[in-house]
PDB file of N, CA and C in Angstrom:
ATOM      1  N   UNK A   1       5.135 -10.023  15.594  1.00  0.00           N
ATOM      2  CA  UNK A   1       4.478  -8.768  15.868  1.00  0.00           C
ATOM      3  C   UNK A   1       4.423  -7.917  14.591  1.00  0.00           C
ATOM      4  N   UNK A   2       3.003  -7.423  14.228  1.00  0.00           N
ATOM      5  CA  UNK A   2       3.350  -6.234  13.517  1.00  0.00           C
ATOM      6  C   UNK A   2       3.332  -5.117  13.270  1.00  0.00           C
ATOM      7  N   UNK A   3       4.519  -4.569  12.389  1.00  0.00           N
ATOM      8  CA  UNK A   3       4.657  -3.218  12.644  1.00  0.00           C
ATOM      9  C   UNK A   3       4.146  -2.565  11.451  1.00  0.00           C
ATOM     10  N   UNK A   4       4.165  -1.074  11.826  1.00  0.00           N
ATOM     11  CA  UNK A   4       3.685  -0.111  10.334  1.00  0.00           C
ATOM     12  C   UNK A   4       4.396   0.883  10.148  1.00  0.00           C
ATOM     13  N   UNK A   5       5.237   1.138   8.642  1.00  0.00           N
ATOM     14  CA  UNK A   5       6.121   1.982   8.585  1.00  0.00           C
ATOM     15  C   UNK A   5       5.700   2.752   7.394  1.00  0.00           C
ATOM     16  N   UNK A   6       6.991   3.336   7.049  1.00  0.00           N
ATOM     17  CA  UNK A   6       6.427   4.155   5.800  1.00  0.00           C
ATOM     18  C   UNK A   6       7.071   2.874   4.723  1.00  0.00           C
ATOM     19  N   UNK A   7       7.016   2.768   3.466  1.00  0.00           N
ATOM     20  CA  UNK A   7       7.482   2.059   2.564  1.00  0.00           C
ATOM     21  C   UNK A   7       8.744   2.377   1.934  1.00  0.00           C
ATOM     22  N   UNK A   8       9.893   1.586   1.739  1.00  0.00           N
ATOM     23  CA  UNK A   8      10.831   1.986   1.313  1.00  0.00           C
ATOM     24  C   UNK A   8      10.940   1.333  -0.127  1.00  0.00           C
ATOM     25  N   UNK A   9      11.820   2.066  -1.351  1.00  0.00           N
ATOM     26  CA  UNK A   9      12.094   1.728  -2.195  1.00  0.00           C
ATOM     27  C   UNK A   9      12.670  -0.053  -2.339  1.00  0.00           C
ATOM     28  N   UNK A  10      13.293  -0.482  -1.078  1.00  0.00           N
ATOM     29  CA  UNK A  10      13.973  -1.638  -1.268  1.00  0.00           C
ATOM     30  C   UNK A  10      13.089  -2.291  -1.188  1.00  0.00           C
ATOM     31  N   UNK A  11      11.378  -2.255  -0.479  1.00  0.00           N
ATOM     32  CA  UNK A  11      10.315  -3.126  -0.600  1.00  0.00           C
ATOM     33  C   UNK A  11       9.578  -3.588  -1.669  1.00  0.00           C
ATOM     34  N   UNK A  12      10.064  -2.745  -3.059  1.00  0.00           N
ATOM     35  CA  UNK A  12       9.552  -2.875  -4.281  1.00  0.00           C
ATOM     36  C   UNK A  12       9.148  -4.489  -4.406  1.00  0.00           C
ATOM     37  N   UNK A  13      10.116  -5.584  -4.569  1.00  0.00           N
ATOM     38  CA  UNK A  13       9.766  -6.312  -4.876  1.00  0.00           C
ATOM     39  C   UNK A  13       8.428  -7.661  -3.403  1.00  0.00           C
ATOM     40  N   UNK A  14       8.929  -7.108  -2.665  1.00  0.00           N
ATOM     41  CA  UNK A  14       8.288  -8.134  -1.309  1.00  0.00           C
ATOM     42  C   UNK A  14       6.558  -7.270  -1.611  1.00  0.00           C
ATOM     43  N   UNK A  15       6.298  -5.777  -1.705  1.00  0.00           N
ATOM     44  CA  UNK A  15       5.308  -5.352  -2.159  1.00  0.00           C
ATOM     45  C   UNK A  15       4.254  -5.745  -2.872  1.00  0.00           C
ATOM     46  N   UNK A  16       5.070  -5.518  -4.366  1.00  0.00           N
ATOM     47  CA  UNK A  16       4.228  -5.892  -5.795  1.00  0.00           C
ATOM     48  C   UNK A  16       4.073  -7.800  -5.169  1.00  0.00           C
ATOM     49  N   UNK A  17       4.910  -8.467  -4.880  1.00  0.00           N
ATOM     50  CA  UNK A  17       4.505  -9.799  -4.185  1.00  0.00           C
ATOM     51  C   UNK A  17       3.045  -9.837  -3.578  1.00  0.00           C
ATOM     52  N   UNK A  18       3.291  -8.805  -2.052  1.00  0.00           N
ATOM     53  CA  UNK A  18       1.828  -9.012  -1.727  1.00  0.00           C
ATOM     54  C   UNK A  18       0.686  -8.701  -2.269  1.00  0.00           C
ATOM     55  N   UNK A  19       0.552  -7.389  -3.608  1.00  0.00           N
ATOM     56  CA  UNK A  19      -0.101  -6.795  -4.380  1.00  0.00           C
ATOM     57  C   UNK A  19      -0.567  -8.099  -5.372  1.00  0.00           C
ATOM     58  N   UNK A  20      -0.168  -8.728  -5.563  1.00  0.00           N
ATOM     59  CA  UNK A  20       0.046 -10.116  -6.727  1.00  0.00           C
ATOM     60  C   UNK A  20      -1.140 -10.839  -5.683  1.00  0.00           C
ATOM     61  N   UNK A  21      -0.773 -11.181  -4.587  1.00  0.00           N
ATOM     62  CA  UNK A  21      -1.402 -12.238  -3.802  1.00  0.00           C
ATOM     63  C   UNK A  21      -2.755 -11.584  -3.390  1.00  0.00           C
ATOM     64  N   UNK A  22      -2.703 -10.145  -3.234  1.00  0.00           N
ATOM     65  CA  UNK A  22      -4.104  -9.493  -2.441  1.00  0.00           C
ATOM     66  C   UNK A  22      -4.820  -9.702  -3.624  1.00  0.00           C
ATOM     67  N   UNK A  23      -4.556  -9.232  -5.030  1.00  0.00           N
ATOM     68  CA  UNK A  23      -5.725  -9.246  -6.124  1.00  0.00           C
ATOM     69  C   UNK A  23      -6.199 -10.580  -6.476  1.00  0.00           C
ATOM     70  N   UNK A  24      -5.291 -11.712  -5.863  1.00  0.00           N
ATOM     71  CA  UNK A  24      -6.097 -13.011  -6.250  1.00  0.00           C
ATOM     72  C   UNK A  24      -7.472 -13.063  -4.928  1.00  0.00           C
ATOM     73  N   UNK A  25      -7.198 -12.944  -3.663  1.00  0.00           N
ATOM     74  CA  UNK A  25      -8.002 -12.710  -2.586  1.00  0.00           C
ATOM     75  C   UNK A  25      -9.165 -12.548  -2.423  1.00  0.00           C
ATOM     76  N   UNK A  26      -9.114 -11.290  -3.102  1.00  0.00           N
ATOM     77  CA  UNK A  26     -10.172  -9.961  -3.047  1.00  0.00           C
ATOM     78  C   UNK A  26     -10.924  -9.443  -4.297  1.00  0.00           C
ATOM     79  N   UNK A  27     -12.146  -9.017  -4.238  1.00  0.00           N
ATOM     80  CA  UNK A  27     -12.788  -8.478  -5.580  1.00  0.00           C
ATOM     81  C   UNK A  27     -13.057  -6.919  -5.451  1.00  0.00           C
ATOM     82  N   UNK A  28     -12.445  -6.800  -4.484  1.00  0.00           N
ATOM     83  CA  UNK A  28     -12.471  -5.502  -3.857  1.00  0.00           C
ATOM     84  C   UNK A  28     -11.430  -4.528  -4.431  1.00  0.00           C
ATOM     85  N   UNK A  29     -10.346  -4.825  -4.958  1.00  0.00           N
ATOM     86  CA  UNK A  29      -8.926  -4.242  -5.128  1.00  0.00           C
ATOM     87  C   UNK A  29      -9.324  -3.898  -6.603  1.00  0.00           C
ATOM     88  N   UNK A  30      -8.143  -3.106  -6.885  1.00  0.00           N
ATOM     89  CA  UNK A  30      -8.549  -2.499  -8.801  1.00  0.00           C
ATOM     90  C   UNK A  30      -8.571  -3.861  -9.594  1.00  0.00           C
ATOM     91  N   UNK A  31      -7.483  -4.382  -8.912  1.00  0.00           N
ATOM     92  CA  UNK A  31      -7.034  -5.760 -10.365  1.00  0.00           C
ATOM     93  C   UNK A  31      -7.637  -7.095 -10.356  1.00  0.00           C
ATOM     94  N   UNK A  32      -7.482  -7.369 -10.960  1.00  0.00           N
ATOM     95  CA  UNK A  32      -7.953  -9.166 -11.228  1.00  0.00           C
ATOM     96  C   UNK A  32      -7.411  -9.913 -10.976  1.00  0.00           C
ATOM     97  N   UNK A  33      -7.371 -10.925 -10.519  1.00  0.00           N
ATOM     98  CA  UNK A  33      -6.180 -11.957 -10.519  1.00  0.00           C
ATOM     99  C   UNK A  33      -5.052 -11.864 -11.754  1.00  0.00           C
ATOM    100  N   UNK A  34      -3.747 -12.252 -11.676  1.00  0.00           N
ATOM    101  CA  UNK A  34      -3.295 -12.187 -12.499  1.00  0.00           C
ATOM    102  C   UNK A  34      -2.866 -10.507 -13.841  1.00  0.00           C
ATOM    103  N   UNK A  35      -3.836  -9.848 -13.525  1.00  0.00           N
ATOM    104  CA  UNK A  35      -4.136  -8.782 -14.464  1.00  0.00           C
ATOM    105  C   UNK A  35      -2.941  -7.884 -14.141  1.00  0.00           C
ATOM    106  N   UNK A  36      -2.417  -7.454 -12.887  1.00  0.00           N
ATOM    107  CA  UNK A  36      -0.828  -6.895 -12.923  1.00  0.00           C
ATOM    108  C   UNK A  36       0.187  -7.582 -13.617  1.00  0.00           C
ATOM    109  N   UNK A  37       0.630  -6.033 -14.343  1.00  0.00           N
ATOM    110  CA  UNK A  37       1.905  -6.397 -15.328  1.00  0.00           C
ATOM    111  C   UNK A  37       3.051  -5.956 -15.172  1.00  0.00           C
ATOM    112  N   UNK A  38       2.672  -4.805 -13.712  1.00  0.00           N
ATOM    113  CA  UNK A  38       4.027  -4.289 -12.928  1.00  0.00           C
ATOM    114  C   UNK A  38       5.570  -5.176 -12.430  1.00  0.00           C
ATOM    115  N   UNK A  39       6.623  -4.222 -13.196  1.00  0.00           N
ATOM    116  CA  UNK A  39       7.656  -5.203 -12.920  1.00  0.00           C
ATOM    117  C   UNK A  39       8.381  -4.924 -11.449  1.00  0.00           C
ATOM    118  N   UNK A  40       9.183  -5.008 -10.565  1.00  0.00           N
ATOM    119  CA  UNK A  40       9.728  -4.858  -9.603  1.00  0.00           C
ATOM    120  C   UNK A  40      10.665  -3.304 -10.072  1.00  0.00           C
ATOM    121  N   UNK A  41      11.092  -3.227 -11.051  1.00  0.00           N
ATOM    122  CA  UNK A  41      11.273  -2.221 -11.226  1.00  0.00           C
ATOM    123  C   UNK A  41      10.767  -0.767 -11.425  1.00  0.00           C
ATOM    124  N   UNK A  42       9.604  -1.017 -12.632  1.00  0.00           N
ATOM    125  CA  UNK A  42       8.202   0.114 -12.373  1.00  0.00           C
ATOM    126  C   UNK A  42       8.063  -0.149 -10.831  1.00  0.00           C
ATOM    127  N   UNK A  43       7.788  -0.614  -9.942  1.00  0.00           N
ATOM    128  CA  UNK A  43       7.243  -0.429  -8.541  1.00  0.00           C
ATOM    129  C   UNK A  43       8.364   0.420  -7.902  1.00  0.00           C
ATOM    130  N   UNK A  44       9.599  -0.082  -8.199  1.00  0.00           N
ATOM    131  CA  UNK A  44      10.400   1.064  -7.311  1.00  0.00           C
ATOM    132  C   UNK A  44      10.629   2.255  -8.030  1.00  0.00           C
ATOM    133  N   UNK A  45       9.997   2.562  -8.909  1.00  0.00           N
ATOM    134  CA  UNK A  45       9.745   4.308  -9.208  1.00  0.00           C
ATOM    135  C   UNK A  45       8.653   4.209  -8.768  1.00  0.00           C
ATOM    136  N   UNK A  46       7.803   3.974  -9.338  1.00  0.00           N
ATOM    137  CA  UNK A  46       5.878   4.363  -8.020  1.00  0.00           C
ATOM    138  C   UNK A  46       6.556   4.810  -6.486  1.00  0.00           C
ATOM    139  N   UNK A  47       7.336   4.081  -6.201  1.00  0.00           N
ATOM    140  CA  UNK A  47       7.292   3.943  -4.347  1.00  0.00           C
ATOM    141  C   UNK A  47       8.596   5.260  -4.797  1.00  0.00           C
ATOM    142  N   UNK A  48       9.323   5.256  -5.375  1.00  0.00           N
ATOM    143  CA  UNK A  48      10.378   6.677  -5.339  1.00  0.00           C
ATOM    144  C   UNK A  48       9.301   8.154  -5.584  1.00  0.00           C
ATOM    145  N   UNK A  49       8.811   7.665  -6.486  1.00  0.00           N
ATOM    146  CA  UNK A  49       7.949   8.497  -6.825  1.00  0.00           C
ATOM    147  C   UNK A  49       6.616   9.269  -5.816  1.00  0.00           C
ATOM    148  N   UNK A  50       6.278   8.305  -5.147  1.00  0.00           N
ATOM    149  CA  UNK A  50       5.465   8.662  -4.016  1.00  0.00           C
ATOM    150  C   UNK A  50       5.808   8.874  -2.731  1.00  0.00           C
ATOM    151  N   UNK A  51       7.053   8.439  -2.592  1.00  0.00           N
ATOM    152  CA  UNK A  51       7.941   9.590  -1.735  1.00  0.00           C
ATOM    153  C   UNK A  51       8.411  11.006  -1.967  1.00  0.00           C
ATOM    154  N   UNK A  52       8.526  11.212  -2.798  1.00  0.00           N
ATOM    155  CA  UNK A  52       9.208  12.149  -3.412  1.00  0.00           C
ATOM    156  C   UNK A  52       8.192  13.797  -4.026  1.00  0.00           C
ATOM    157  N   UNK A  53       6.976  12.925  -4.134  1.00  0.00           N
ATOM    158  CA  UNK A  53       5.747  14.061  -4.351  1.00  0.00           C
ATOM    159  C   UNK A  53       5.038  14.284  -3.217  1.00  0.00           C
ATOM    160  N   UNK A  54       5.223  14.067  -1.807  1.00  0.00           N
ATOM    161  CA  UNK A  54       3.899  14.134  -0.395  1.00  0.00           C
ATOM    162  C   UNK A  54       3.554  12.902  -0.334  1.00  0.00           C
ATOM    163  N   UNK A  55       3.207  11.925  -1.346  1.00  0.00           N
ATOM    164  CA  UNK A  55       1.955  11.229  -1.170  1.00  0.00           C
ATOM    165  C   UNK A  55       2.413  10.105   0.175  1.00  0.00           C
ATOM    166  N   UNK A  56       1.451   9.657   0.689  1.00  0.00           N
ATOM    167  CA  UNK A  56       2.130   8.545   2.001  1.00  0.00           C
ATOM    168  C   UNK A  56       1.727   7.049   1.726  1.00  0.00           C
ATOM    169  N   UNK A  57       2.974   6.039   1.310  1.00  0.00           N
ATOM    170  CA  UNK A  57       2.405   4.685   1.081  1.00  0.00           C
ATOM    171  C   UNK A  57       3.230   4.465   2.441  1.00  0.00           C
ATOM    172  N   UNK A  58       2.176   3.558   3.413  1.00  0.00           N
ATOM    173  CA  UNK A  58       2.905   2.963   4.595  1.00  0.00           C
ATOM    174  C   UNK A  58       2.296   1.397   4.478  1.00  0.00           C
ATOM    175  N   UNK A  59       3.273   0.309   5.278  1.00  0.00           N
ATOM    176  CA  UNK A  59       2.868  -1.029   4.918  1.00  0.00           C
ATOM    177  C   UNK A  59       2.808  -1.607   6.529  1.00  0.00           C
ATOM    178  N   UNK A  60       2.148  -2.619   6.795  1.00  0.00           N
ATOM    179  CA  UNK A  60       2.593  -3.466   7.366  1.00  0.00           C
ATOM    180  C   UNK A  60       3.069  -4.904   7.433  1.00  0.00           C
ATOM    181  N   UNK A  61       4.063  -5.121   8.544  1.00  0.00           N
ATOM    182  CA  UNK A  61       4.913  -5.826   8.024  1.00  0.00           C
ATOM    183  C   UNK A  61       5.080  -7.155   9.453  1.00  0.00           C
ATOM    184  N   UNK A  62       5.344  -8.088   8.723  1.00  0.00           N
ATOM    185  CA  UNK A  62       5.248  -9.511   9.585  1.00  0.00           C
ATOM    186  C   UNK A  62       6.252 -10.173   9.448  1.00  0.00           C
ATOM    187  N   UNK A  63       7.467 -10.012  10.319  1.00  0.00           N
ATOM    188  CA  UNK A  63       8.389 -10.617  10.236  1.00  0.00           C
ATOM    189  C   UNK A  63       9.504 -10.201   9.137  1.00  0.00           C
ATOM    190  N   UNK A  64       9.334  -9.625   8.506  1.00  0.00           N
ATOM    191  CA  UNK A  64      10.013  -9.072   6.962  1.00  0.00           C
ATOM    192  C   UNK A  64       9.340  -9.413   6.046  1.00  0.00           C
ATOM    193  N   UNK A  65       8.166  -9.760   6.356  1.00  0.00           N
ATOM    194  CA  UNK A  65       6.980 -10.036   4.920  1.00  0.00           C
ATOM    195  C   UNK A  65       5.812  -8.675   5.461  1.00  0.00           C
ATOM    196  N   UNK A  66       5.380  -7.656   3.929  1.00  0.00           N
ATOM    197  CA  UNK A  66       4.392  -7.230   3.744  1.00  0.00           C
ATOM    198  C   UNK A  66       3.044  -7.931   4.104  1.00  0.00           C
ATOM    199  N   UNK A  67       2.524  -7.285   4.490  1.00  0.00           N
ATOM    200  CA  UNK A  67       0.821  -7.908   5.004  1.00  0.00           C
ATOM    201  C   UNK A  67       0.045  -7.029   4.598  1.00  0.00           C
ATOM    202  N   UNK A  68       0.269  -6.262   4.394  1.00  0.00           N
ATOM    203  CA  UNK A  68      -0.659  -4.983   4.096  1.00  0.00           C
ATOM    204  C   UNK A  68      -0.260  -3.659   3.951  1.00  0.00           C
ATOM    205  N   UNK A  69      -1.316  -3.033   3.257  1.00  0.00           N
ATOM    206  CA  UNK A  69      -0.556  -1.397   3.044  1.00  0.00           C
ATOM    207  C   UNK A  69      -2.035  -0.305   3.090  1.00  0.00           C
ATOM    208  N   UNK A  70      -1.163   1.014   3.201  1.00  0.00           N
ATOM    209  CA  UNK A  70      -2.523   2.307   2.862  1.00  0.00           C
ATOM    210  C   UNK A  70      -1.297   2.975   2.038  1.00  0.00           C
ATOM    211  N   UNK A  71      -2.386   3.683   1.040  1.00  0.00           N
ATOM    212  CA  UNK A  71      -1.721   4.827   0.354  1.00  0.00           C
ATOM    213  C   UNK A  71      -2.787   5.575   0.559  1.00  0.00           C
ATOM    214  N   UNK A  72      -2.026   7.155   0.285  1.00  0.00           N
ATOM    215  CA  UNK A  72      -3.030   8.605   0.646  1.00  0.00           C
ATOM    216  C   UNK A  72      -2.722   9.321  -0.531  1.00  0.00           C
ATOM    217  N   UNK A  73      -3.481   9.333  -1.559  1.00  0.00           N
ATOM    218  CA  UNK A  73      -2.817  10.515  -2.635  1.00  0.00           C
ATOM    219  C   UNK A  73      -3.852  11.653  -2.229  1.00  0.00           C
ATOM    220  N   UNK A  74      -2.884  12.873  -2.679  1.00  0.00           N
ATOM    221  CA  UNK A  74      -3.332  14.397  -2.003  1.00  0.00           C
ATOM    222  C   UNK A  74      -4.131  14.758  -3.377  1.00  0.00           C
ATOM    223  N   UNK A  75      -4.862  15.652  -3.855  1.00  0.00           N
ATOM    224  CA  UNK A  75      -5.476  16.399  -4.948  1.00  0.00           C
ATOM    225  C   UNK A  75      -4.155  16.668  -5.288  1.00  0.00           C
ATOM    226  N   UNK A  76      -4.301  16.720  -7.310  1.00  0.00           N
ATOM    227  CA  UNK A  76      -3.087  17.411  -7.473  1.00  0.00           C
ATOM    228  C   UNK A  76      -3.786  18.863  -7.944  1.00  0.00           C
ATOM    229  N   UNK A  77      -5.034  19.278  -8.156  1.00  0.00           N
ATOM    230  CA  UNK A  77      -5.697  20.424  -8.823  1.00  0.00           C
ATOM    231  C   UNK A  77      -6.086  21.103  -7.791  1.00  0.00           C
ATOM    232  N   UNK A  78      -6.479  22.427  -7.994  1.00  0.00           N
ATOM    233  CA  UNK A  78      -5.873  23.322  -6.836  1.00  0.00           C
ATOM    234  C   UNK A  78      -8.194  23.477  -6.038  1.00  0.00           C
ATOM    235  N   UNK A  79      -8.587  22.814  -7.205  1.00  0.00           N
ATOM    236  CA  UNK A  79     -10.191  22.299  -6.527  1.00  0.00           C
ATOM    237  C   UNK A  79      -9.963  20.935  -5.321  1.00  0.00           C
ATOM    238  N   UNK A  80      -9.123  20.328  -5.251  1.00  0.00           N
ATOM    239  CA  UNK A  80      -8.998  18.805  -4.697  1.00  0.00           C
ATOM    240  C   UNK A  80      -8.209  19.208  -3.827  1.00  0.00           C
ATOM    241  N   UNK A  81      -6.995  19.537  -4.258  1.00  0.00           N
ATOM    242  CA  UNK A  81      -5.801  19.974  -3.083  1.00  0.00           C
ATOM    243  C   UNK A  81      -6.408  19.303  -1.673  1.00  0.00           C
ATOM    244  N   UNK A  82      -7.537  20.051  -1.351  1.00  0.00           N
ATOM    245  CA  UNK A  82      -8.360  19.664   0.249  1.00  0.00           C
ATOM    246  C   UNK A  82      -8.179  18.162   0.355  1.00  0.00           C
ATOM    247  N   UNK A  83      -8.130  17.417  -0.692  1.00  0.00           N
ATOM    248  CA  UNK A  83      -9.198  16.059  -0.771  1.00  0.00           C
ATOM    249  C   UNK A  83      -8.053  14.798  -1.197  1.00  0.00           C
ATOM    250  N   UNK A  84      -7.960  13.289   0.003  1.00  0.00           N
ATOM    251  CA  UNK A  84      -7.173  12.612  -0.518  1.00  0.00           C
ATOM    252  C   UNK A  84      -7.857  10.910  -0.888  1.00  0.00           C
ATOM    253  N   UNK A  85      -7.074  10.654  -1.941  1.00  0.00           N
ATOM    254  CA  UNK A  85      -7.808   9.355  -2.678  1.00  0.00           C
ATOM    255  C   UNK A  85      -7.249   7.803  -1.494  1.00  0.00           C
ATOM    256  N   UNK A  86      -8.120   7.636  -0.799  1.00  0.00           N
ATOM    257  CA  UNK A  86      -6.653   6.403  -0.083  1.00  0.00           C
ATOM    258  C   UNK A  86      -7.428   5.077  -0.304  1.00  0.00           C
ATOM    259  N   UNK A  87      -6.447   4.529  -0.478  1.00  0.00           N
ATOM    260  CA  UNK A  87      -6.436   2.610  -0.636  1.00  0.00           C
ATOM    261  C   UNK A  87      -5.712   2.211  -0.007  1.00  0.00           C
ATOM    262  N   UNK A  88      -6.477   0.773   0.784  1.00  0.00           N
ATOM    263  CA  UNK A  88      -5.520  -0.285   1.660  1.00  0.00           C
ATOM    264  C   UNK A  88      -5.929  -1.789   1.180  1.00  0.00           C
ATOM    265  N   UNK A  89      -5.055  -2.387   1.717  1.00  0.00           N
ATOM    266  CA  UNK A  89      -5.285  -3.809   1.816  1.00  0.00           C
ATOM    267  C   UNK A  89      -4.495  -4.260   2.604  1.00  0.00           C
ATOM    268  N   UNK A  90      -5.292  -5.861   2.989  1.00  0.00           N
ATOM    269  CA  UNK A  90      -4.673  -6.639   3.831  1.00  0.00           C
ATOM    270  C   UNK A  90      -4.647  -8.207   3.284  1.00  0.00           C
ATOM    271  N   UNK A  91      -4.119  -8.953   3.212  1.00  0.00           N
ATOM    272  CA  UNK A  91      -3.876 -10.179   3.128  1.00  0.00           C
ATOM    273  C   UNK A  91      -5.044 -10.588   3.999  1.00  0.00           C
ATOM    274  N   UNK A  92      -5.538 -11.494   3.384  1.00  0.00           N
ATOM    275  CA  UNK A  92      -6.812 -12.226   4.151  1.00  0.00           C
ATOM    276  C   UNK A  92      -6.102 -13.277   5.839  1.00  0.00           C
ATOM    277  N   UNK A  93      -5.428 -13.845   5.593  1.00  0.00           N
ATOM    278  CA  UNK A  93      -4.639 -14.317   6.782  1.00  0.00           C
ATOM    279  C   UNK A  93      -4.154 -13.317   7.998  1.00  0.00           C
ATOM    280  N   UNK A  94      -4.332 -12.045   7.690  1.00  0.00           N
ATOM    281  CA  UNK A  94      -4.222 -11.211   8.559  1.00  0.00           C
ATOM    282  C   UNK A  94      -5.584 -10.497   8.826  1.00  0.00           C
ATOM    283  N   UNK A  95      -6.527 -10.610   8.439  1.00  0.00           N
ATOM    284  CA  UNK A  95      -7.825  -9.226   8.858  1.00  0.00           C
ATOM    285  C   UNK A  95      -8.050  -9.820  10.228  1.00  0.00           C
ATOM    286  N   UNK A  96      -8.928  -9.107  10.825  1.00  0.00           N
ATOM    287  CA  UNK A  96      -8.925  -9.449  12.103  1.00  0.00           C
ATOM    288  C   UNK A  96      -8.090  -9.165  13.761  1.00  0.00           C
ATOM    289  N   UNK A  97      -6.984  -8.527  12.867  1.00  0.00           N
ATOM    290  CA  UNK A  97      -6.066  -8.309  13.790  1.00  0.00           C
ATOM    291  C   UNK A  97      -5.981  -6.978  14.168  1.00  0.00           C
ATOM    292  N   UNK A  98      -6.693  -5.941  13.934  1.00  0.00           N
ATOM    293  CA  UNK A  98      -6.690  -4.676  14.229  1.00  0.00           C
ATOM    294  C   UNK A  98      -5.634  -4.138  12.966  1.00  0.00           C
ATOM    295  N   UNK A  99      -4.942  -4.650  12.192  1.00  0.00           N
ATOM    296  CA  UNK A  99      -3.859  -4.061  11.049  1.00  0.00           C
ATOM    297  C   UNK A  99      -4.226  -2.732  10.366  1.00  0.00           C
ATOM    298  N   UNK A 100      -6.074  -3.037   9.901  1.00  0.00           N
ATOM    299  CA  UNK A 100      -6.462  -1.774   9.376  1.00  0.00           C
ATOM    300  C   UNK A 100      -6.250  -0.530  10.273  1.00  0.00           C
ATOM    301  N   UNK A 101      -7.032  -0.610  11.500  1.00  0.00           N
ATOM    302  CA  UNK A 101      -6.927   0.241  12.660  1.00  0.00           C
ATOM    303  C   UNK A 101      -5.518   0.849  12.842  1.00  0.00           C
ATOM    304  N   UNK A 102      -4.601   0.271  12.312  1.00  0.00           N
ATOM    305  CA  UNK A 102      -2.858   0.586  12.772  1.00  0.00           C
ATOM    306  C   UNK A 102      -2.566   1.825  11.933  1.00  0.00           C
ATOM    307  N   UNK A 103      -2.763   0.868  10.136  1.00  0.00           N
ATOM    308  CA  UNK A 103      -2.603   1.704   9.500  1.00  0.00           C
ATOM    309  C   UNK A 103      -3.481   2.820   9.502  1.00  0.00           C
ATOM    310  N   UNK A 104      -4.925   3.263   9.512  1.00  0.00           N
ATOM    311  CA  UNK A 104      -5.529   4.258   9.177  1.00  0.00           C
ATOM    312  C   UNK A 104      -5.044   5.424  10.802  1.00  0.00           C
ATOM    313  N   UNK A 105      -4.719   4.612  12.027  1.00  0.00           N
ATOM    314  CA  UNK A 105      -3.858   5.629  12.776  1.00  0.00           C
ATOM    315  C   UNK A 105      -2.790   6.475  12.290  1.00  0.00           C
ATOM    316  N   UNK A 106      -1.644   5.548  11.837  1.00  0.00           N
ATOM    317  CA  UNK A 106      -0.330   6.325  11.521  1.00  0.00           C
ATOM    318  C   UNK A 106      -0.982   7.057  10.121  1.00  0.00           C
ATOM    319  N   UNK A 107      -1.886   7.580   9.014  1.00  0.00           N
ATOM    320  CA  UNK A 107      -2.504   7.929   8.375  1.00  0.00           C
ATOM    321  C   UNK A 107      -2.793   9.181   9.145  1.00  0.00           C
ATOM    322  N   UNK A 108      -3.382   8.800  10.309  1.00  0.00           N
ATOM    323  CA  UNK A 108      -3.545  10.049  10.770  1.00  0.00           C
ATOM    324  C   UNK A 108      -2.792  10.978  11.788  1.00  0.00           C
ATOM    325  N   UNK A 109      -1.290  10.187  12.004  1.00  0.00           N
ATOM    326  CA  UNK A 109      -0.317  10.536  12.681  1.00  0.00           C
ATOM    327  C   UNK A 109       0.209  11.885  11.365  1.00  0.00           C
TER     328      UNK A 109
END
C-alpha cells in the first residue's frame, strides 16, 4: 500500500536513489540521466533545509521504498510571496495508480 508523508531527513539517501532512477525515466525532470552530482549528504541539508524554511517536500512511499515525491516552494520576494514553484515525480512502475492525485491532495491538505 501506498502512503504519503512529509519527507524526513533520514530519507536523504532512499530519495536522491529514486531522484537518480526518475531522471533516467523521464525527459520531463530538470536532469539528465546520470547528470546529478548530489551526494546523500548535500540531500540531507536540501531536505533539513526545506523543512526548516515552510517549503513542503512530501514523498510517497512503497513498502520503505520512495516512489515518488511533490515539492512546493513558496515566493521568497515579497512580489511572489502569493505564488508557489511545485515539482513531482513518479517512478514509471507506479503512474497509474492515482499516486499523483494523493500527493497533489495532501499539497492541498
Amino acid at each position: 500500500m501506498i502512503s504519503i508523508r512529509n519527507i524526513w531527513a533520514a530519507d536523504s539517501e532512499k530519495f536522491l536513489n529514486m531522484l537518480k532512477k526518475l531522471d533516467k525515466e523521464t525527459d520531463f525532470m530538470m536532469y539528465e540521466p546520470d547528470e546529478r552530482k548530489t551526494t546523500p549528504e548535500e540531500m540531507t541539508q536540501r531536505i533539513n533545509e526545506s523543512i526548516s524554511n515552510s517549503s513542503l517536500l512530501i514523498v510517497a512511499e512503497d513498502n520503505s521504498e520512495i516512489v515518488g515525491f511533490l515539492s512546493a516552494d513558496r515566493g521568497f520576494a515579497n512580489r511572489i510571496k502569493h505564488s508557489t514553484y511545485i515539482a513531482a515525480g513518479i517512478l514509471k512502475e507506479y503512474h497509474g495508480q492515482g499516486i499523483g492525485t494523493s500527493l497533489f491532495n495532501k499539497l492541498m491538505e
